[in-house]
C-alpha atoms as a PDB file:
ATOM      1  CA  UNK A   1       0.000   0.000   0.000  1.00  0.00           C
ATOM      2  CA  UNK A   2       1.203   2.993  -1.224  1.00  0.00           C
ATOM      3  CA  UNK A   3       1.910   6.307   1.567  1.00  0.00           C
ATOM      4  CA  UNK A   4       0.681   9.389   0.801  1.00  0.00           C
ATOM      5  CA  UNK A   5       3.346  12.552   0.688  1.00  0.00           C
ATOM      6  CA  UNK A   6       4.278  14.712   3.430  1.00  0.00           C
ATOM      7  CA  UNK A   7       3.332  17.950   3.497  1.00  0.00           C
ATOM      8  CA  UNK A   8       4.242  21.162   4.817  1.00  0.00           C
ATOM      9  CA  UNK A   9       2.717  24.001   6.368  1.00  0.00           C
ATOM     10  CA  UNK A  10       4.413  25.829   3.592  1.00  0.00           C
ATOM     11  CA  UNK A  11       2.708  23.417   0.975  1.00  0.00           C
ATOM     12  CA  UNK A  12      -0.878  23.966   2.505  1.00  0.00           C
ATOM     13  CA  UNK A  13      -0.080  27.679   2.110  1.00  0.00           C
ATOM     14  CA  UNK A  14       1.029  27.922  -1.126  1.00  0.00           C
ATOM     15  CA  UNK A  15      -1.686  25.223  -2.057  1.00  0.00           C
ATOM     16  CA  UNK A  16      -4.562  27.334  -0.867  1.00  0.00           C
ATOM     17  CA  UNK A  17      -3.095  30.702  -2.116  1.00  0.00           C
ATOM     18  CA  UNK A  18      -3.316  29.189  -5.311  1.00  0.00           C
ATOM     19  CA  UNK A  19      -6.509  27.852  -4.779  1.00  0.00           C
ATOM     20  CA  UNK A  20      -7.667  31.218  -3.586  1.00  0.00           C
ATOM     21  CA  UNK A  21      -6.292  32.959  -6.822  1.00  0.00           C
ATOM     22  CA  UNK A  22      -7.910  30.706  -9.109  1.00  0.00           C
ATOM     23  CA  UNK A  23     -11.117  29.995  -7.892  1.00  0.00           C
ATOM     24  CA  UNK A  24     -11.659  32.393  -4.559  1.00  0.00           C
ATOM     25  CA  UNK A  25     -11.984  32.265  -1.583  1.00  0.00           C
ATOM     26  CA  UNK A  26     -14.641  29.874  -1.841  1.00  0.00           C
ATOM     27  CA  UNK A  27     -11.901  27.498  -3.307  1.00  0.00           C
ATOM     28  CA  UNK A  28     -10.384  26.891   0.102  1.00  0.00           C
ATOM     29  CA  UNK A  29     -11.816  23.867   0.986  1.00  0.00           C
ATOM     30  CA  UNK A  30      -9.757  21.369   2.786  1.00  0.00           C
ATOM     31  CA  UNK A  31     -11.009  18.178   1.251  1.00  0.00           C
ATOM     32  CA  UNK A  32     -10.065  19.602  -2.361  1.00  0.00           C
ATOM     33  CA  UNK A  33      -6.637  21.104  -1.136  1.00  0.00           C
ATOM     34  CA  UNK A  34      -5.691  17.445   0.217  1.00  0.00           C
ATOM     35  CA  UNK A  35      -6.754  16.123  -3.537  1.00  0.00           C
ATOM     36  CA  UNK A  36      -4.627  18.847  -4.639  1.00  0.00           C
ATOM     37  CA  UNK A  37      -1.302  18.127  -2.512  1.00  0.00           C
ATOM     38  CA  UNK A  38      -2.326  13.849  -2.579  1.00  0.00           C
ATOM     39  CA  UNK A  39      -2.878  13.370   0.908  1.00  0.00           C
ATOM     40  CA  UNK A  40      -5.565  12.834   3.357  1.00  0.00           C
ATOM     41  CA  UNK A  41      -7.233  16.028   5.350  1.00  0.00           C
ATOM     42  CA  UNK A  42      -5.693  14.674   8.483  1.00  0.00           C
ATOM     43  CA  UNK A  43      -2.425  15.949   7.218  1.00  0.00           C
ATOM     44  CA  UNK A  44      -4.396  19.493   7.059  1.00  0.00           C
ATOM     45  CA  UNK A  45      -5.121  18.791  10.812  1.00  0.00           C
ATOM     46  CA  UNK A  46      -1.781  18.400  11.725  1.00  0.00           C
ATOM     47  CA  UNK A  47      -0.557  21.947  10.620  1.00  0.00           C
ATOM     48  CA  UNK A  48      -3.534  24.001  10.994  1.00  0.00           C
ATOM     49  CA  UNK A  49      -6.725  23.867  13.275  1.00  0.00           C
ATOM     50  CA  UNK A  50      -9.273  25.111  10.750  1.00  0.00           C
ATOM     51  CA  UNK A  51      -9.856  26.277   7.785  1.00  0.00           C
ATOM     52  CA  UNK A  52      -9.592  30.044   9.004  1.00  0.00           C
ATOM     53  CA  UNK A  53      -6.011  29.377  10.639  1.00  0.00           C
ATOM     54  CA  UNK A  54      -4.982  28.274   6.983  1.00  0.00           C
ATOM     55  CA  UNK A  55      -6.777  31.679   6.029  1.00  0.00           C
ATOM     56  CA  UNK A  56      -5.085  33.310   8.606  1.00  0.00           C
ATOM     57  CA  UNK A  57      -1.452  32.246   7.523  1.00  0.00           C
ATOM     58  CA  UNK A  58      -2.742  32.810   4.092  1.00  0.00           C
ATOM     59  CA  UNK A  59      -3.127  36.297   4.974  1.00  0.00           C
ATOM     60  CA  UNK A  60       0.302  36.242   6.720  1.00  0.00           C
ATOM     61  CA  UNK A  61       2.176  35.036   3.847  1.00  0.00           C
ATOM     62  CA  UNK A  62       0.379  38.082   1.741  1.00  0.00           C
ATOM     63  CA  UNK A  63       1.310  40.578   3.709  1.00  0.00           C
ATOM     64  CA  UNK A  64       4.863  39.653   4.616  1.00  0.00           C
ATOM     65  CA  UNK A  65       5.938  38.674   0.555  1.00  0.00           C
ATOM     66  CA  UNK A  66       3.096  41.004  -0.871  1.00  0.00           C
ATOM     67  CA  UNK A  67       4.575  44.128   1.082  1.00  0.00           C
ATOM     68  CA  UNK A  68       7.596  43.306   3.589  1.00  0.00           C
ATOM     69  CA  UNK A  69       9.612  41.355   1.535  1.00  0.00           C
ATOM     70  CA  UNK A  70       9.120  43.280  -1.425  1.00  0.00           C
ATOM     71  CA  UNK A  71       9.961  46.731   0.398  1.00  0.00           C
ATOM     72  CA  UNK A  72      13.227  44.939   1.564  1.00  0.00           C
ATOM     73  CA  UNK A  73      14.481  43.885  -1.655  1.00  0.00           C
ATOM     74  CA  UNK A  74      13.386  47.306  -3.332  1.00  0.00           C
ATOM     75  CA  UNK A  75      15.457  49.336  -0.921  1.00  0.00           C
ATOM     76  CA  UNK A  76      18.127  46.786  -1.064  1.00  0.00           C
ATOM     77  CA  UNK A  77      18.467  47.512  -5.103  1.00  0.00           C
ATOM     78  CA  UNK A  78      18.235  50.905  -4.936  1.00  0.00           C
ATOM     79  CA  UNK A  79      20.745  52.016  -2.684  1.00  0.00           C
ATOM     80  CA  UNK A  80      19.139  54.870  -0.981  1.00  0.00           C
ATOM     81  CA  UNK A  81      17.798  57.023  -3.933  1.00  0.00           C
ATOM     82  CA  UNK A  82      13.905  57.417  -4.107  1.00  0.00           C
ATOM     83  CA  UNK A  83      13.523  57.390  -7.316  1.00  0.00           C
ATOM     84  CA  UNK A  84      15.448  54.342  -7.888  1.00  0.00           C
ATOM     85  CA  UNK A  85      12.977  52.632  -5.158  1.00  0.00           C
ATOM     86  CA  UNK A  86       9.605  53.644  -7.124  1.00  0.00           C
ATOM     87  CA  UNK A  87      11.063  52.332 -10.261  1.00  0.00           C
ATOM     88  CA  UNK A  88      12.231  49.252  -8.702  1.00  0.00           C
ATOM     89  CA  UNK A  89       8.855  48.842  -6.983  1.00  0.00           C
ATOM     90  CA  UNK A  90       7.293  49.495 -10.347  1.00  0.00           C
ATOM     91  CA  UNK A  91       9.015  46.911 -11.830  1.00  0.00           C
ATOM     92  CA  UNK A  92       8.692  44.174  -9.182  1.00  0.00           C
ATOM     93  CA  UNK A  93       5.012  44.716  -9.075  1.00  0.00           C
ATOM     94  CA  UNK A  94       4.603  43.597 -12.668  1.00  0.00           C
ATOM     95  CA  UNK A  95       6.766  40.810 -12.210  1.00  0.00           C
ATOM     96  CA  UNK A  96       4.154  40.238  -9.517  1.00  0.00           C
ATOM     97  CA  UNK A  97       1.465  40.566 -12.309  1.00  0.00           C
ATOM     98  CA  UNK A  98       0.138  36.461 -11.945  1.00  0.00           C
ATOM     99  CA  UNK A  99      -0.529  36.989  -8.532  1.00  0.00           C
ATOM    100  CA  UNK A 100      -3.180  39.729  -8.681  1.00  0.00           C
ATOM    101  CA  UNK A 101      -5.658  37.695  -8.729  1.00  0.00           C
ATOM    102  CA  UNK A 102      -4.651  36.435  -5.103  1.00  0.00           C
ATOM    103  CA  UNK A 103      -4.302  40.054  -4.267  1.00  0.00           C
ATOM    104  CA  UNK A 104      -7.944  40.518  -5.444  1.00  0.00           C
ATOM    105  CA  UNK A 105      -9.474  37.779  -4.224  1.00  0.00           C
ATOM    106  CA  UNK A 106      -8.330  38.607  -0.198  1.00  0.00           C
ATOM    107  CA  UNK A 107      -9.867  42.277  -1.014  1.00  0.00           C
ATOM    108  CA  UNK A 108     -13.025  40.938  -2.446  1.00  0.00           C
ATOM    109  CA  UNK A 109     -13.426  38.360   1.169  1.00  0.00           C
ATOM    110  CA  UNK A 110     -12.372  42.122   2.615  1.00  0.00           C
ATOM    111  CA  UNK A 111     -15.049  43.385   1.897  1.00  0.00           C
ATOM    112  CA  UNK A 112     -17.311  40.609   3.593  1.00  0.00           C
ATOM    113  CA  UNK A 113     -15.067  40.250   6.447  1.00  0.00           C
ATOM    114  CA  UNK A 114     -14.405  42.783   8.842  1.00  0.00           C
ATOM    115  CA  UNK A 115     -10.653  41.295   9.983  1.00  0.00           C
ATOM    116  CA  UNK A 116      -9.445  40.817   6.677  1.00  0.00           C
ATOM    117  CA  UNK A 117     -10.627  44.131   6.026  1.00  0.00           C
ATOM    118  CA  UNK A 118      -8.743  45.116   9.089  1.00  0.00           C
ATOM    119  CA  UNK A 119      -5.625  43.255   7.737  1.00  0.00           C
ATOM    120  CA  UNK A 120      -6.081  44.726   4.227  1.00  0.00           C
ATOM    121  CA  UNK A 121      -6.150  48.209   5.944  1.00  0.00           C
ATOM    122  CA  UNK A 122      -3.209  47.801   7.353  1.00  0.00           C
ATOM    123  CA  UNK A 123      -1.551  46.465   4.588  1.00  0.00           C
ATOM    124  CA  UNK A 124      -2.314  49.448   2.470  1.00  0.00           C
ATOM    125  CA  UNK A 125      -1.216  51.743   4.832  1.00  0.00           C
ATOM    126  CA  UNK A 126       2.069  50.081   5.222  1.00  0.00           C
ATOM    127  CA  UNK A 127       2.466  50.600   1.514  1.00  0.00           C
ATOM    128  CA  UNK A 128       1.053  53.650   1.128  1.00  0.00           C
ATOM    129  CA  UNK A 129       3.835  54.719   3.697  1.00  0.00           C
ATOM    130  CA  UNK A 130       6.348  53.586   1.676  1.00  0.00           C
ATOM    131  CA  UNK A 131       5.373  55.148  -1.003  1.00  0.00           C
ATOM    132  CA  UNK A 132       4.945  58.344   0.767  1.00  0.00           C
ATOM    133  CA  UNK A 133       8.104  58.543   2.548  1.00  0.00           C
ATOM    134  CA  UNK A 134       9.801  57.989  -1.327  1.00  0.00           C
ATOM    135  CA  UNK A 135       7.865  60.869  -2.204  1.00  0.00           C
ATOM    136  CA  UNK A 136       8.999  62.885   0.223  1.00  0.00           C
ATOM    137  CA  UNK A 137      12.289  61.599   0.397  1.00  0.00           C
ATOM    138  CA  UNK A 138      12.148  63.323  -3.628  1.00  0.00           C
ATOM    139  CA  UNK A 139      11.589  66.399  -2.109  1.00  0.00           C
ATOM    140  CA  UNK A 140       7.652  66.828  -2.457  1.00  0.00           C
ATOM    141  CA  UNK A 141       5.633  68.846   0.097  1.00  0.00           C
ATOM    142  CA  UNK A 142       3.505  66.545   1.948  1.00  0.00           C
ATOM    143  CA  UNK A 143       0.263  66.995   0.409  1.00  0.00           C
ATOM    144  CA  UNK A 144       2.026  66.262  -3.170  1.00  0.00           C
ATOM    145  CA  UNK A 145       3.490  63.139  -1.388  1.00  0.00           C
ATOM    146  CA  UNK A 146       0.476  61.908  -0.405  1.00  0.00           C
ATOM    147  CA  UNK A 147      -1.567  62.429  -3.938  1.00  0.00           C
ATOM    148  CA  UNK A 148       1.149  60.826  -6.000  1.00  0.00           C
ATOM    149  CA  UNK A 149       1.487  57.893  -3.566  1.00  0.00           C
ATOM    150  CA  UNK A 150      -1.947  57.198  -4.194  1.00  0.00           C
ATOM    151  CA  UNK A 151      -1.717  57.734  -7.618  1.00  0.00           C
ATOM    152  CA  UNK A 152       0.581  55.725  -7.835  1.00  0.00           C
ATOM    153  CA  UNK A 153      -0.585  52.898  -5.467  1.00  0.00           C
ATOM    154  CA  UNK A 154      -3.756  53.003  -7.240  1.00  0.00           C
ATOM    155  CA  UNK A 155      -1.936  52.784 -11.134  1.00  0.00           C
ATOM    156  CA  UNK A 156      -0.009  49.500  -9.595  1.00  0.00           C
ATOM    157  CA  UNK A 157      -2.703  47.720  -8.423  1.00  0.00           C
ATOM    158  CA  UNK A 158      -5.428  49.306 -10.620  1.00  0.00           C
ATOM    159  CA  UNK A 159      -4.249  48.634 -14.047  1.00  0.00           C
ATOM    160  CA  UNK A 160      -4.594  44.701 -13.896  1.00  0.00           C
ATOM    161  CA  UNK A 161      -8.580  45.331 -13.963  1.00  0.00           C
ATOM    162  CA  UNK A 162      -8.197  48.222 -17.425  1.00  0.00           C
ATOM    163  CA  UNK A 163      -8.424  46.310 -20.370  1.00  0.00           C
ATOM    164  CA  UNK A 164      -8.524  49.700 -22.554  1.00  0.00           C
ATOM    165  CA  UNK A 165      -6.493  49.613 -25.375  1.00  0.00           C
ATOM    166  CA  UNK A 166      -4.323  52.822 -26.591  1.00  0.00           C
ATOM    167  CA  UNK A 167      -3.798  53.358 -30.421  1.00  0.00           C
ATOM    168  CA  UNK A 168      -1.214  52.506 -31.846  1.00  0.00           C
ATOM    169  CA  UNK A 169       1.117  53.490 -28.151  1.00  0.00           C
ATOM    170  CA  UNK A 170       1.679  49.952 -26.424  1.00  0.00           C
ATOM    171  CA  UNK A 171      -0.059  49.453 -23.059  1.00  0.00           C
ATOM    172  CA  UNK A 172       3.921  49.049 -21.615  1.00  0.00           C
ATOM    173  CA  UNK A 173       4.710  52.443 -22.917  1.00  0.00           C
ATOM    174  CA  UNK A 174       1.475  54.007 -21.443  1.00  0.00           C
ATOM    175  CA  UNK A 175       2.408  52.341 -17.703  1.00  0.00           C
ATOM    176  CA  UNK A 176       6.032  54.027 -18.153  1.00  0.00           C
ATOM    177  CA  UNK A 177       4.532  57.442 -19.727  1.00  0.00           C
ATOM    178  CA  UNK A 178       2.328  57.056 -16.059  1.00  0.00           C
ATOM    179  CA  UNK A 179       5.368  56.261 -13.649  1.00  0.00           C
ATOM    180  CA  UNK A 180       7.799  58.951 -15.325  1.00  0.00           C
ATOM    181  CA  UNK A 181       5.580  61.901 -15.115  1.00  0.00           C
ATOM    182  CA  UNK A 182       4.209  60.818 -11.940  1.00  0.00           C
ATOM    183  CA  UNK A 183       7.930  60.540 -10.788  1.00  0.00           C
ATOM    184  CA  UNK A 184       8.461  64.512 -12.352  1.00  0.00           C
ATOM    185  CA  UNK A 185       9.533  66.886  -9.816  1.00  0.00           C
ATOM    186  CA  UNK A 186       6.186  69.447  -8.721  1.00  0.00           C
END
């Protein structure tokens, strides 16, 4: 008789965030996830307690890759110039681009769920920061900080859901038209 796999916690997480991209939040379901990974759902009940402790690391794993790792590896590659850091954060984001729909999925449940809302808060404020302090660290008074941050936050995160299309200029070269004047001095 053959043994079923083990499994990590890691390979639960990354299981159900894929689950949750592609099909929801209503996709994570522990009886499918176990199909998923080939083992039984007692190896789910080794690692997590319910289904909203997966959730809840879920959410964990978002916010620390989504925002904490991503602001560490940004400011590691830019060496200490602003500008440098928005363009690197541009960049990573689209590498990023497949995971959106993870990213959109946790703020659709957000808007069901009062703690993930919470979470999702915070989350955006801890970007939003970031983004500010570049900003500012560009030399633009606060209230200019604080509209081009959310310009921009809202251009890096919005512009997955446009599906305009724009003449004959390439939908790459509109993005960078978008981050370069947005990164013009006032």
């Amino acid at each position: 008789m053959a043994t079923s796999p083990r499994r990590s916690r890691d390979d639960w997480i990354r299981a159900a965030t894929v689950a949750l991209r592609d099909g929801g939040v209503d996709a994570l379901r522990v009886e499918p996830l176990a199909v998923a990974l080939g083992v039984t759902k007692g190896s789910f009940y080794w690692h997590f307690a319910s289904r909203d402790a997966l959730l809840e690391a879920v959410l964990d794993t978002w916010e620390e890759v989504g925002t904490g790792a991503i602001i560490v590896a940004v400011d590691a590659e830019a060496e200490d110039d602003p500008e440098r850091s928005l363009r690197a954060l541009w960049r990573r984001t689209h590498e990023l681009s497949s995971e959106m729909r993870a990213e959109l999925a946790i703020r659709d449940l957000a808007q069901r769920d009062e703690a993930v809302r919470d979470r999702v808060r915070r989350v955006d404020d801890r970007r939003m920061a970031y983004l500010r302090r570049q900003y500012r660290r560009l030399g633009l008074p606060a209230g200019l900080a604080e509209a081009r941050a959310m310009l921009t936050y809202s251009l890096l995160f919005g512009n997955v859901l446009v599906e305009a299309t724009h003449g004959r200029t390439s939908r790459a070269r509109v993005l960078q038209r978008a981050i370069d004047d947005l990164l013009r001095p006032a």
